[in-house]
C-alpha atoms as a PDB file:
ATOM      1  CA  UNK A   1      88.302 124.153  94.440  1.00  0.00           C
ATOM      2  CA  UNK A   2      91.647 122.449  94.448  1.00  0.00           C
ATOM      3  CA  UNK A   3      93.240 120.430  96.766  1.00  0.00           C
ATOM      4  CA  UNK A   4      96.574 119.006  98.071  1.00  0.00           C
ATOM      5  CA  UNK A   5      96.123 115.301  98.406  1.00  0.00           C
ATOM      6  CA  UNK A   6      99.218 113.895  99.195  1.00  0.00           C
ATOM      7  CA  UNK A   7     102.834 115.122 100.489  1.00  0.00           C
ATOM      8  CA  UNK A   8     106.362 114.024 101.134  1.00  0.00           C
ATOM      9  CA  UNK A   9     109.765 114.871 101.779  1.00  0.00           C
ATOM     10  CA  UNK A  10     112.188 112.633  99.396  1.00  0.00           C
ATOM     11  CA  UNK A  11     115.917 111.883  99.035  1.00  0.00           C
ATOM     12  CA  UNK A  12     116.789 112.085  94.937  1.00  0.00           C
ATOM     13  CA  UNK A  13     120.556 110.992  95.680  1.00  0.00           C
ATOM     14  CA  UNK A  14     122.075 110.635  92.511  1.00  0.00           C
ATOM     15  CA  UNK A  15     122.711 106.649  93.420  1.00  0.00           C
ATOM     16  CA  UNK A  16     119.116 105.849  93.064  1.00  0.00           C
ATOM     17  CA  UNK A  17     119.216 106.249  89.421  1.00  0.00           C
ATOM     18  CA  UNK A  18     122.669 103.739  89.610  1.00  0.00           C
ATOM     19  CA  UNK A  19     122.095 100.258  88.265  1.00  0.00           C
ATOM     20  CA  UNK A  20     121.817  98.035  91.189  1.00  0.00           C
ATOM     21  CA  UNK A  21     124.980  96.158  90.754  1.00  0.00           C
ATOM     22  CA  UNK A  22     127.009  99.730  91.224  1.00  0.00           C
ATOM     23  CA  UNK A  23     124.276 100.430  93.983  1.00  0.00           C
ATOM     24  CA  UNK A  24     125.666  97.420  95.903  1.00  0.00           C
ATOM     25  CA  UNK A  25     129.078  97.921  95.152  1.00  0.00           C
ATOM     26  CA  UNK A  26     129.370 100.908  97.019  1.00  0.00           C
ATOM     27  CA  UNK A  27     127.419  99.851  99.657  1.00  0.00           C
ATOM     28  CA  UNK A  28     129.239  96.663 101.099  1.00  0.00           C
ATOM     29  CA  UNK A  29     126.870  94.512  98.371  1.00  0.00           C
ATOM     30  CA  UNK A  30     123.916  95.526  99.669  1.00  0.00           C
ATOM     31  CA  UNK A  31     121.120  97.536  98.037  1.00  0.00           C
ATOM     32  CA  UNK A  32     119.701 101.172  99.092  1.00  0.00           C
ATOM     33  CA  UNK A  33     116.307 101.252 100.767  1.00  0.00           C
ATOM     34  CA  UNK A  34     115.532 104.291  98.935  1.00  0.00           C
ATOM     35  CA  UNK A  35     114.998 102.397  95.253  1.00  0.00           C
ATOM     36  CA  UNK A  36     112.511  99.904  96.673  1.00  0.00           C
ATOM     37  CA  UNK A  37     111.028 103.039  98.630  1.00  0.00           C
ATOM     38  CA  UNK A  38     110.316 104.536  95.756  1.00  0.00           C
ATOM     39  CA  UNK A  39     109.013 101.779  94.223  1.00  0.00           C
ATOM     40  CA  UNK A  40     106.427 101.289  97.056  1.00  0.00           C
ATOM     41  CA  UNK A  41     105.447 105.060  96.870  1.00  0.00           C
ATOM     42  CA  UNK A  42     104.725 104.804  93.334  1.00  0.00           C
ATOM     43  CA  UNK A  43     102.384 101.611  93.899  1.00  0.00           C
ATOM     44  CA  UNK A  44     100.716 103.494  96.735  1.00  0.00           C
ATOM     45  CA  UNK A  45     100.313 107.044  95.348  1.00  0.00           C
ATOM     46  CA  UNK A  46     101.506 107.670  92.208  1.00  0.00           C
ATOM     47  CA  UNK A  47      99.684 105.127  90.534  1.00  0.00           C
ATOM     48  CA  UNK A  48      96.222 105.768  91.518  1.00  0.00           C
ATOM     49  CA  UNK A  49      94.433 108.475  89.725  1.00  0.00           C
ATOM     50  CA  UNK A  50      93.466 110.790  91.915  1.00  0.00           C
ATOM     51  CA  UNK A  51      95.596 113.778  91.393  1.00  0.00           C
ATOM     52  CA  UNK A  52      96.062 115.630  88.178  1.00  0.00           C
ATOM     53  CA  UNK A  53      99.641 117.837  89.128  1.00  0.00           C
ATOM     54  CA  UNK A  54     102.859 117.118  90.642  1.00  0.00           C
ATOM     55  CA  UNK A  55     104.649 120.170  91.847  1.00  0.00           C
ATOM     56  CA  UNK A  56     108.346 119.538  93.002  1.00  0.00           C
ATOM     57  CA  UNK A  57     110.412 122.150  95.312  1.00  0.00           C
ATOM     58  CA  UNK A  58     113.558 121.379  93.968  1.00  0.00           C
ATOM     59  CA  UNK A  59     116.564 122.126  96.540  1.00  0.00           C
ATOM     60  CA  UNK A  60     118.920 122.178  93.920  1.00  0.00           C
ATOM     61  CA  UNK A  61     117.359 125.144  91.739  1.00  0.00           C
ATOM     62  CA  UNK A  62     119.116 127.926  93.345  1.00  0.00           C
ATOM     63  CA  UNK A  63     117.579 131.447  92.555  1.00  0.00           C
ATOM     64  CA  UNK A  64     118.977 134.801  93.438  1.00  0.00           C
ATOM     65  CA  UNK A  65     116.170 137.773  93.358  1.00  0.00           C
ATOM     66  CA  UNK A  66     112.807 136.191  93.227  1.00  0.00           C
ATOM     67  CA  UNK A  67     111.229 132.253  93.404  1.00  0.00           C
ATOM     68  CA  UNK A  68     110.673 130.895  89.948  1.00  0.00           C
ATOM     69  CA  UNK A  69     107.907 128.102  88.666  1.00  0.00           C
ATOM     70  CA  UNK A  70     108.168 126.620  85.157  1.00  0.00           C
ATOM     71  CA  UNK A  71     105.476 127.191  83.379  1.00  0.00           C
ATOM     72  CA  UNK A  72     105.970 125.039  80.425  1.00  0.00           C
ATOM     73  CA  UNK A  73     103.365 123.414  78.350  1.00  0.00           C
ATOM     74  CA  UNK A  74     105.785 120.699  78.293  1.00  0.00           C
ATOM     75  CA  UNK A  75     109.544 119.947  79.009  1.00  0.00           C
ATOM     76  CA  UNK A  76     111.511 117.311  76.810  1.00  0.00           C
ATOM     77  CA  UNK A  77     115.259 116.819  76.674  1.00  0.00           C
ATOM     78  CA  UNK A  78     117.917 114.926  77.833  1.00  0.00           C
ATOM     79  CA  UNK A  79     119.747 115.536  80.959  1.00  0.00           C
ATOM     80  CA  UNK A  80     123.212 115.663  81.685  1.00  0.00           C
ATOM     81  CA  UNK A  81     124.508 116.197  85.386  1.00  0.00           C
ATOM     82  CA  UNK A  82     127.191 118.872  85.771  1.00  0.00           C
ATOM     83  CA  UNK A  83     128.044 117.401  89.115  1.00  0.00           C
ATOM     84  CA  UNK A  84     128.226 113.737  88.568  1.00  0.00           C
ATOM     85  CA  UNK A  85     128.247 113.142  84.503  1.00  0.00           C
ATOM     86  CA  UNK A  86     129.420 109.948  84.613  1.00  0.00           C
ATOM     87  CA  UNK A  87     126.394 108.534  86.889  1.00  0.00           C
ATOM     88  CA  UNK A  88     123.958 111.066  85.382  1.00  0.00           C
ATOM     89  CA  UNK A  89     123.677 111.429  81.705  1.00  0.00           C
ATOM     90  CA  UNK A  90     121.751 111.642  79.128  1.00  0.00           C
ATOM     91  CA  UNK A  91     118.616 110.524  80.819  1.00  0.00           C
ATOM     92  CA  UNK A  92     115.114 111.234  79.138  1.00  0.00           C
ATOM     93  CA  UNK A  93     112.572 112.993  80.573  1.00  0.00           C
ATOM     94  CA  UNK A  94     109.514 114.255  78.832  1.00  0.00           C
ATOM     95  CA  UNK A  95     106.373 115.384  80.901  1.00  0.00           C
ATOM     96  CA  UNK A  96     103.399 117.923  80.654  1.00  0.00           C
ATOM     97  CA  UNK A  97     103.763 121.044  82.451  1.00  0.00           C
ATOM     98  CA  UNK A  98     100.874 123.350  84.460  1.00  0.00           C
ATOM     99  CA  UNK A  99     101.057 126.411  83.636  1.00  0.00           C
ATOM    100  CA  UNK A 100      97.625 127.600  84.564  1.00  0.00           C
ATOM    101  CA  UNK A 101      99.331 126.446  87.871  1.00  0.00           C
ATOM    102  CA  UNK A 102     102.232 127.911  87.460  1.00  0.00           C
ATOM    103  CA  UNK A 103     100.896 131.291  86.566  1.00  0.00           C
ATOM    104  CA  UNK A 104      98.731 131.052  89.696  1.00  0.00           C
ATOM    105  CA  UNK A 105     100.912 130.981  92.270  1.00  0.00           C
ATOM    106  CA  UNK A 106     102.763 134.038  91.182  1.00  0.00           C
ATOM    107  CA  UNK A 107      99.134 136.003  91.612  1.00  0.00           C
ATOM    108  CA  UNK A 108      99.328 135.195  95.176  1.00  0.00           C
ATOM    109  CA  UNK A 109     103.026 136.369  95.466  1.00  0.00           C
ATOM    110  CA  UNK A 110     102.046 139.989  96.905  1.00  0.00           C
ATOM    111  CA  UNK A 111      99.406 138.431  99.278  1.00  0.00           C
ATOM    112  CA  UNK A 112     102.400 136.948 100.805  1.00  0.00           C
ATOM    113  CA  UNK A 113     104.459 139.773 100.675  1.00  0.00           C
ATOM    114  CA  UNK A 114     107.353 137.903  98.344  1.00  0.00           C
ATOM    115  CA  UNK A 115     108.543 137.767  94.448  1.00  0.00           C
ATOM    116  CA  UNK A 116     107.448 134.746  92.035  1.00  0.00           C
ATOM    117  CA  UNK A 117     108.275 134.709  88.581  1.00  0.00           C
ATOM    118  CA  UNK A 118     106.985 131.855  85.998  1.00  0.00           C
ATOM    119  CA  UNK A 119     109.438 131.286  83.134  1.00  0.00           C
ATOM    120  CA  UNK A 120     107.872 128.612  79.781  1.00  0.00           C
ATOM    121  CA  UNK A 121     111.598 129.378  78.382  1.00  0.00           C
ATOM    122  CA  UNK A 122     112.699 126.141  76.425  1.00  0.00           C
ATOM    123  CA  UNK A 123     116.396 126.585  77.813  1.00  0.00           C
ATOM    124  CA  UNK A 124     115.440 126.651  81.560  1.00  0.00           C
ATOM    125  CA  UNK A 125     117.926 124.042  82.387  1.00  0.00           C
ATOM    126  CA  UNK A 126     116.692 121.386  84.929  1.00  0.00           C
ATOM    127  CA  UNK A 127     117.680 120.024  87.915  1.00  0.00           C
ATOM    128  CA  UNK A 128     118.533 116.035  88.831  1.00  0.00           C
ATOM    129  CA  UNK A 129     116.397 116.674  92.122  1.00  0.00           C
ATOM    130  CA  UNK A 130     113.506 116.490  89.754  1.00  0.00           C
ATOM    131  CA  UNK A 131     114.861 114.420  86.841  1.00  0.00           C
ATOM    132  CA  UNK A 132     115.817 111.461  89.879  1.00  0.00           C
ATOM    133  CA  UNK A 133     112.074 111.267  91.104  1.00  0.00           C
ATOM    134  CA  UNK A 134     110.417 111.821  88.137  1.00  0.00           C
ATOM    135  CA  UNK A 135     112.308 108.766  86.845  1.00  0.00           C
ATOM    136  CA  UNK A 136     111.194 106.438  89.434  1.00  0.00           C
ATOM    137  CA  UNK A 137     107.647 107.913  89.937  1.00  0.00           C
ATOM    138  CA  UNK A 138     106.565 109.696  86.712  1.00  0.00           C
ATOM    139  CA  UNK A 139     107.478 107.587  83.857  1.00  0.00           C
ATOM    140  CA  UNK A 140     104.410 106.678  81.589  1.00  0.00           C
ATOM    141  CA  UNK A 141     103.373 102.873  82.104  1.00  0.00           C
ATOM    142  CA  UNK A 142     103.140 103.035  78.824  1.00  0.00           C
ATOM    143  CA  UNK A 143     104.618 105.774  76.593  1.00  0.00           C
ATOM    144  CA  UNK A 144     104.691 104.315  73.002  1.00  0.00           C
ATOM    145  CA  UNK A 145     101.413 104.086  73.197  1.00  0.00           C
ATOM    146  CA  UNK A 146     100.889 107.740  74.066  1.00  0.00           C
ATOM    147  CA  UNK A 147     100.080 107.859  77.574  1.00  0.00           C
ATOM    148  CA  UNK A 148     101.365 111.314  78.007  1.00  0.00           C
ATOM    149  CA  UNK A 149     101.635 111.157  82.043  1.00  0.00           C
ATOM    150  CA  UNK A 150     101.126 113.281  84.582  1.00  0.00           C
ATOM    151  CA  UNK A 151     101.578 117.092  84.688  1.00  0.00           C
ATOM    152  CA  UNK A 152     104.754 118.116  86.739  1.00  0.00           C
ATOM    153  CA  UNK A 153     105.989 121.454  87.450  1.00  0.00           C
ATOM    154  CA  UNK A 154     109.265 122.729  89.416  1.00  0.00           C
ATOM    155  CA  UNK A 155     109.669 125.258  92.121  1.00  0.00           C
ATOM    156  CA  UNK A 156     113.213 126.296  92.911  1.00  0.00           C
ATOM    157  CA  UNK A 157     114.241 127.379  96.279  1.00  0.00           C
ATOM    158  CA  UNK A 158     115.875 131.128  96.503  1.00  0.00           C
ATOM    159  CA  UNK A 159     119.467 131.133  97.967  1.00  0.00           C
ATOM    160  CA  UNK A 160     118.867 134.887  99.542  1.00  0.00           C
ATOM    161  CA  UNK A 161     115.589 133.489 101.060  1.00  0.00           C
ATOM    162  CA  UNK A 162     115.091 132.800 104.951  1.00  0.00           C
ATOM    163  CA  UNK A 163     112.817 130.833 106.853  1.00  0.00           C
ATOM    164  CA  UNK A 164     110.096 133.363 106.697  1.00  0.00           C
ATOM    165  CA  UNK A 165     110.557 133.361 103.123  1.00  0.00           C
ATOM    166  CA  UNK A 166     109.788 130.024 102.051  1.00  0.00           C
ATOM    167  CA  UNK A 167     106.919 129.907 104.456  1.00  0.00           C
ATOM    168  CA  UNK A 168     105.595 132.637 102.240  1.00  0.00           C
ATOM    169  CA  UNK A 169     106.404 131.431  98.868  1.00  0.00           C
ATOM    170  CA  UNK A 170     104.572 127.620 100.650  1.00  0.00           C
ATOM    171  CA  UNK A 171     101.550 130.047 101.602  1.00  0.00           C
ATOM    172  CA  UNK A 172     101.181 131.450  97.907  1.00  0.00           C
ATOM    173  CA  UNK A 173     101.469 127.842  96.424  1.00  0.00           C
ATOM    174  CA  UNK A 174      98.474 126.517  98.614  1.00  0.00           C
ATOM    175  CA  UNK A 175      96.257 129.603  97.574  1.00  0.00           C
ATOM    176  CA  UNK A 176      96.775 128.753  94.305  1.00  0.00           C
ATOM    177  CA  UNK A 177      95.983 125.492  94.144  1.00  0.00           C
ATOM    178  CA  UNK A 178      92.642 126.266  96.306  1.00  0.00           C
ATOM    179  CA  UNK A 179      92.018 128.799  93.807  1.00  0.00           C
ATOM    180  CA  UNK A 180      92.182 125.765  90.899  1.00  0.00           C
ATOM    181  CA  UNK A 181      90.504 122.617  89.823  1.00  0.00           C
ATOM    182  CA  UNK A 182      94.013 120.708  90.791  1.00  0.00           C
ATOM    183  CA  UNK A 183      94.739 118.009  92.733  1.00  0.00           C
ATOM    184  CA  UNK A 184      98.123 117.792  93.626  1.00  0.00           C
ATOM    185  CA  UNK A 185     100.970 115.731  95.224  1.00  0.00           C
ATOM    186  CA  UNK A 186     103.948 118.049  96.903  1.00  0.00           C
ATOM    187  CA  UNK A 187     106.977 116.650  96.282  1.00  0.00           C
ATOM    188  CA  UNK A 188     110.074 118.275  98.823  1.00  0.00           C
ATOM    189  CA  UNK A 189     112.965 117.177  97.200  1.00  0.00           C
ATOM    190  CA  UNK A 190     116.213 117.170  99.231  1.00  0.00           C
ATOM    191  CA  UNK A 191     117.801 115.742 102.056  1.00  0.00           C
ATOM    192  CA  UNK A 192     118.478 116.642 105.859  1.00  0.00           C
ATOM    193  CA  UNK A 193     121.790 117.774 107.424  1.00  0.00           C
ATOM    194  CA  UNK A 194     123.400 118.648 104.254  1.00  0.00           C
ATOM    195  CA  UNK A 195     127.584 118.422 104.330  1.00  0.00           C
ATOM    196  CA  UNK A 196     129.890 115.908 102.234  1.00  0.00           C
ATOM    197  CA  UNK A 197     132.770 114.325 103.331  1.00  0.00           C
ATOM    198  CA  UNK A 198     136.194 115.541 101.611  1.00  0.00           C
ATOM    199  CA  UNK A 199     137.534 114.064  98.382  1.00  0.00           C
ATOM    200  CA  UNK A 200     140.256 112.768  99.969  1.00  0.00           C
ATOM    201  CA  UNK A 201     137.835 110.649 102.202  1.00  0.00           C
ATOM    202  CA  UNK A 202     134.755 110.422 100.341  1.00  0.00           C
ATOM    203  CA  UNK A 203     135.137 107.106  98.772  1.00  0.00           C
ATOM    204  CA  UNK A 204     135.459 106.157 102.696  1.00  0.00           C
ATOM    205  CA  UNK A 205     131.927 106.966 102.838  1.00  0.00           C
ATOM    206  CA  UNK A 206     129.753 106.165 100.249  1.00  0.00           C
ATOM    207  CA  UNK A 207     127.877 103.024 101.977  1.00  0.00           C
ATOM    208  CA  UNK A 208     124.775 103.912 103.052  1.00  0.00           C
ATOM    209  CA  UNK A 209     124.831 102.973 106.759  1.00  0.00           C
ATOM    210  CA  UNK A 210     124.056 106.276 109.393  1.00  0.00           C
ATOM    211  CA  UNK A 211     127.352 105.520 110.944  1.00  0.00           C
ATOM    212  CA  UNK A 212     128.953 107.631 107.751  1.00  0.00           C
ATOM    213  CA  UNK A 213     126.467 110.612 108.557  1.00  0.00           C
ATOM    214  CA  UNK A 214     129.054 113.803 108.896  1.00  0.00           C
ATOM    215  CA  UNK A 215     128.821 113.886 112.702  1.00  0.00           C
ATOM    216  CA  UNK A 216     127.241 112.098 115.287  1.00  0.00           C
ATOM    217  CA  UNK A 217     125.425 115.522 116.285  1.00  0.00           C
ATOM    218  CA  UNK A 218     124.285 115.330 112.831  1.00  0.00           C
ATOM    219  CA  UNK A 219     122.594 112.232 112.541  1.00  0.00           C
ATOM    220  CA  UNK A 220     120.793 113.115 116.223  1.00  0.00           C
ATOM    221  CA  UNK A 221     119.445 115.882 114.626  1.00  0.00           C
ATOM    222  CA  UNK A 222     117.998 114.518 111.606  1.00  0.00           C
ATOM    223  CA  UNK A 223     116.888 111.182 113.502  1.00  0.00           C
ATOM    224  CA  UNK A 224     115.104 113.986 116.192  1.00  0.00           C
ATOM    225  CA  UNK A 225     112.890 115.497 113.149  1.00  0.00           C
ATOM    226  CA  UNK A 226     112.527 112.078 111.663  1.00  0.00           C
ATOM    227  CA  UNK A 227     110.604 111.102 114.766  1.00  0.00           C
ATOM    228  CA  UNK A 228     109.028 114.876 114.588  1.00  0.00           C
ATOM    229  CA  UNK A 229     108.002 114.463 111.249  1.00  0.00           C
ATOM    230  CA  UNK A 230     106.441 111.018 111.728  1.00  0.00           C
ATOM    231  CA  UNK A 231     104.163 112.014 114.962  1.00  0.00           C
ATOM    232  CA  UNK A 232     103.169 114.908 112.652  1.00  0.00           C
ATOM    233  CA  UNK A 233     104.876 117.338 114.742  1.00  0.00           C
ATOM    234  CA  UNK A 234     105.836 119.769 112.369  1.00  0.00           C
ATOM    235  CA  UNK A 235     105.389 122.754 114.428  1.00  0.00           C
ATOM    236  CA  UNK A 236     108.752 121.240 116.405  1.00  0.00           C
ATOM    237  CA  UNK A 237     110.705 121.186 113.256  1.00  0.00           C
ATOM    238  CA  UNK A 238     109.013 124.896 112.547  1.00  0.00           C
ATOM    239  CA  UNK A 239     110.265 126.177 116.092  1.00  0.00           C
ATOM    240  CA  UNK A 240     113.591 124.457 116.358  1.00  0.00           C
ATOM    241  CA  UNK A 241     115.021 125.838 112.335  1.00  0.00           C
ATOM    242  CA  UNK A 242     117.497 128.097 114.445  1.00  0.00           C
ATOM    243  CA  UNK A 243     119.446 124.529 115.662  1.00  0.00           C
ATOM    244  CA  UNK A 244     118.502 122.982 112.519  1.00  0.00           C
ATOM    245  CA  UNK A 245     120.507 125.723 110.571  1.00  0.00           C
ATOM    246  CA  UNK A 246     123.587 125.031 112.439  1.00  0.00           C
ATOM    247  CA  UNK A 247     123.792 121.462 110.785  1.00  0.00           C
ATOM    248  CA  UNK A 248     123.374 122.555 107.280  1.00  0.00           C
ATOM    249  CA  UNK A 249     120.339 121.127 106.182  1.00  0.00           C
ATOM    250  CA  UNK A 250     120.424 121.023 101.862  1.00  0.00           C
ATOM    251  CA  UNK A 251     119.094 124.624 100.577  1.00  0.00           C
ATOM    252  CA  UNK A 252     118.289 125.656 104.406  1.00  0.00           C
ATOM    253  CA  UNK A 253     115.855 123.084 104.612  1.00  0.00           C
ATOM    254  CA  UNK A 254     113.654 125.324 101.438  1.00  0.00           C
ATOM    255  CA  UNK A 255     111.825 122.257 100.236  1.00  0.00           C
ATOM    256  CA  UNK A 256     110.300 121.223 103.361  1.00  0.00           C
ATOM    257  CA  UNK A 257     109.364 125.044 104.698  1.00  0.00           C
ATOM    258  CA  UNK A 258     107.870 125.269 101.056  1.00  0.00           C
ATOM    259  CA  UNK A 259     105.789 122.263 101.572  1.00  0.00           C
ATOM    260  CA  UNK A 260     104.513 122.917 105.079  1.00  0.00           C
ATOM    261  CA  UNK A 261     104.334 126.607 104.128  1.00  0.00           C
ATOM    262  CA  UNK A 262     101.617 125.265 101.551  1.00  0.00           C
ATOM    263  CA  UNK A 263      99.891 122.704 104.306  1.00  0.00           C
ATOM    264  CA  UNK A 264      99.098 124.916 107.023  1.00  0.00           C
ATOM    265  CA  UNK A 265     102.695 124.938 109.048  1.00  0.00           C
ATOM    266  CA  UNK A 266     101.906 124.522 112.912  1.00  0.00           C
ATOM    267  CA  UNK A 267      98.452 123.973 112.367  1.00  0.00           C
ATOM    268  CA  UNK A 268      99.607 120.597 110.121  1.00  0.00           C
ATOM    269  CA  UNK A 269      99.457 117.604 112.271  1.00  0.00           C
ATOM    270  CA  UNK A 270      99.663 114.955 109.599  1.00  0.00           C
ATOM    271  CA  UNK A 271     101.861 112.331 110.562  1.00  0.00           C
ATOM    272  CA  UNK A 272     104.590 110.636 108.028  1.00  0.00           C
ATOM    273  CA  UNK A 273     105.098 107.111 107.130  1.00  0.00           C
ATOM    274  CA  UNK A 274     108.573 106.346 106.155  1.00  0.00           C
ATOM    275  CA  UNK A 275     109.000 104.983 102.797  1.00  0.00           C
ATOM    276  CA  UNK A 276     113.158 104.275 103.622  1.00  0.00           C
ATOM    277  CA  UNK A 277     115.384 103.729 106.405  1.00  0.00           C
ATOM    278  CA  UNK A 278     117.102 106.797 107.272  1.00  0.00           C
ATOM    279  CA  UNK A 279     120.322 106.295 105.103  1.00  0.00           C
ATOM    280  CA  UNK A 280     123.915 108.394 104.577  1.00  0.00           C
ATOM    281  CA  UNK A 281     124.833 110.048 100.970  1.00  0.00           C
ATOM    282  CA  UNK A 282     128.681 110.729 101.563  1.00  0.00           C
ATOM    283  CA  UNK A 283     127.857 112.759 104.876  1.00  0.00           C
ATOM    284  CA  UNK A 284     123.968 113.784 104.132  1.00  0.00           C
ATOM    285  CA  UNK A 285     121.116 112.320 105.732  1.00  0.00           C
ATOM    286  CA  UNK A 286     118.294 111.083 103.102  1.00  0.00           C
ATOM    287  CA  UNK A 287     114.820 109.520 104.044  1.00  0.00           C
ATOM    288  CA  UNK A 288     111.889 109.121 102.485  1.00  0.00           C
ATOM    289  CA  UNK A 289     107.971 110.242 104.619  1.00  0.00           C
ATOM    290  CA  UNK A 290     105.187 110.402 102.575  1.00  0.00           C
ATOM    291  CA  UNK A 291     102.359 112.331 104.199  1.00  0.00           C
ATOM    292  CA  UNK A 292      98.997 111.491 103.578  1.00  0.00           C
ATOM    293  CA  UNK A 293      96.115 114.007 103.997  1.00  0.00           C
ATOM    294  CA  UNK A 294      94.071 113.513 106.736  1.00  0.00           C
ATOM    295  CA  UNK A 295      90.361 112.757 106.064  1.00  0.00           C
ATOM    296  CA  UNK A 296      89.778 116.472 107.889  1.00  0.00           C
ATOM    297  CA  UNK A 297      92.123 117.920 105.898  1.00  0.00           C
ATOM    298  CA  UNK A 298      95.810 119.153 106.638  1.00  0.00           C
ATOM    299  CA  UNK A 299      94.622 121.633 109.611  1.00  0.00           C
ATOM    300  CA  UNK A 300      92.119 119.891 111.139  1.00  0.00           C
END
């Protein structure tokens, strides 16, 4: 029987694939906490081997009629961003999919009373919110000498989907990994309250201090679930999406309901460890909590 062993909510920004020196020049000369974050996490969790599967909600795959999971033996390329080119491009990934996973969770799609489709296409393009973290916490050690890493597979969040729906599509991902031999880390890739400042005043905001959040009510509101998130009150953050909503959390908050959808929602009491300071992305709010399962398991 399979298992989720680890979770977390993470920021992918595109500055934490910047070199440093252009990390620090647009933040008054002093580095992000999310690269040294992600360092730590990778040290902590992605390093050991103890899971066989990363599966990554990715808040920037936007589907229309039905969820999708790739179901690729393997995905290889070279990524260009179409919304920042000139810091993202032509970065190398190259990873081994699941799709005995993949193929799984879409068997547990009418359980749940929702539409999951796995596509293996070779011209599925991919997303930055996976390409960013797999950089930092997926890359071989040692790839010329054939270490073929771990399996990761994508999820992408559906733009016509509520709440309710990406509890579901959470539900049918945690049946299906019960119902395999897989360990796996969650990964919910995105950020919190989710609007940018305008061009004419973004380069105004690009340091990293919460002062540059969009609005004050803003940053309370992601600070608020910050705190939630690390007492392990997610049931807080479940009953308060409503207010949440009104400050535009990225892709209606999609990756985290996934990920609790898959942990147990109220019944999860895990608490978070923060593996960043809560930091501003011209408006957003980014953080990094890692949530370890408890020795009882996520519902106990």
């Amino acid at each position: 029987m399979g298992e989720i062993v680890g979770a977390g909510l993470l920021a992918h920004v595109p500055t934490i694939v910047l070199p440093e020196v252009t990390r620090r020049e647009l933040n008054n000369g002093e580095d992000t906490t999310l690269v040294p974050g992600l360092h730590r996490l990778r040290k902590d969790v992605f390093e050991k081997d103890d899971y066989d599967t990363v599966v990554v909600l990715d808040s920037h795959w936007a589907t229309t009629v039905e969820f999708v999971t790739t179901a690729h033996e393997r995905r290889a390329g070279l990524y260009t961003s179409e919304e920042l080119p000139r810091g993202m491009c032509r970065m190398p990934y190259d990873f081994p999919g699941d799709p005995e996973l993949a193929h799984a969770v879409a068997r547990y799609a009418g359980k749940h009373g929702t539409w999951i489709t796995p596509i293996d296409d070779p011209y599925l393009p991919i997303y930055y919110a996976t390409v960013n973290l797999w950089t930092h916490l997926g890359v071989p050690d040692d790839p010329y000498l054939g270490d073929p890493g771990k399996r990761w597979m994508s999820i992408g969040v559906c733009q016509t989907a509520d709440t309710e729906d990406f509890l579901r599509l959470g539900r049918a991902l945690g049946d299906a990994i019960a119902a395999t031999d897989r360990r796996v880390l969650l990964i919910a890739s995105g950020a919190l309250s989710h609007t940018f400042w305008p061009l004419r005043v973004i380069r105004d905001h690009e340091a990293s201090g919460p002062e540059h959040i969009f609005t004050p009510a803003a940053r309370a509101a992601d600070e608020e679930r910050i705190a939630w998130l690390r007492a392990g009150d997610h049931g807080r953050v479940l009953d308060t999406m409503p207010e949440f909503l009104t400050f535009k959390p990225e892709a209606r908050f999609g990756h985290y309901l996934m990920m609790i959808g898959a942990l147990g929602e109220h019944a999860c009491t895990a608490p978070g460890r923060l593996y960043s300071e809560y930091e501003n992305s011209v408006g957003t709010g980014q953080v990094h909590i890692w949530f370890d399962r408890p020795e009882n398991g996520w519902t106990a």
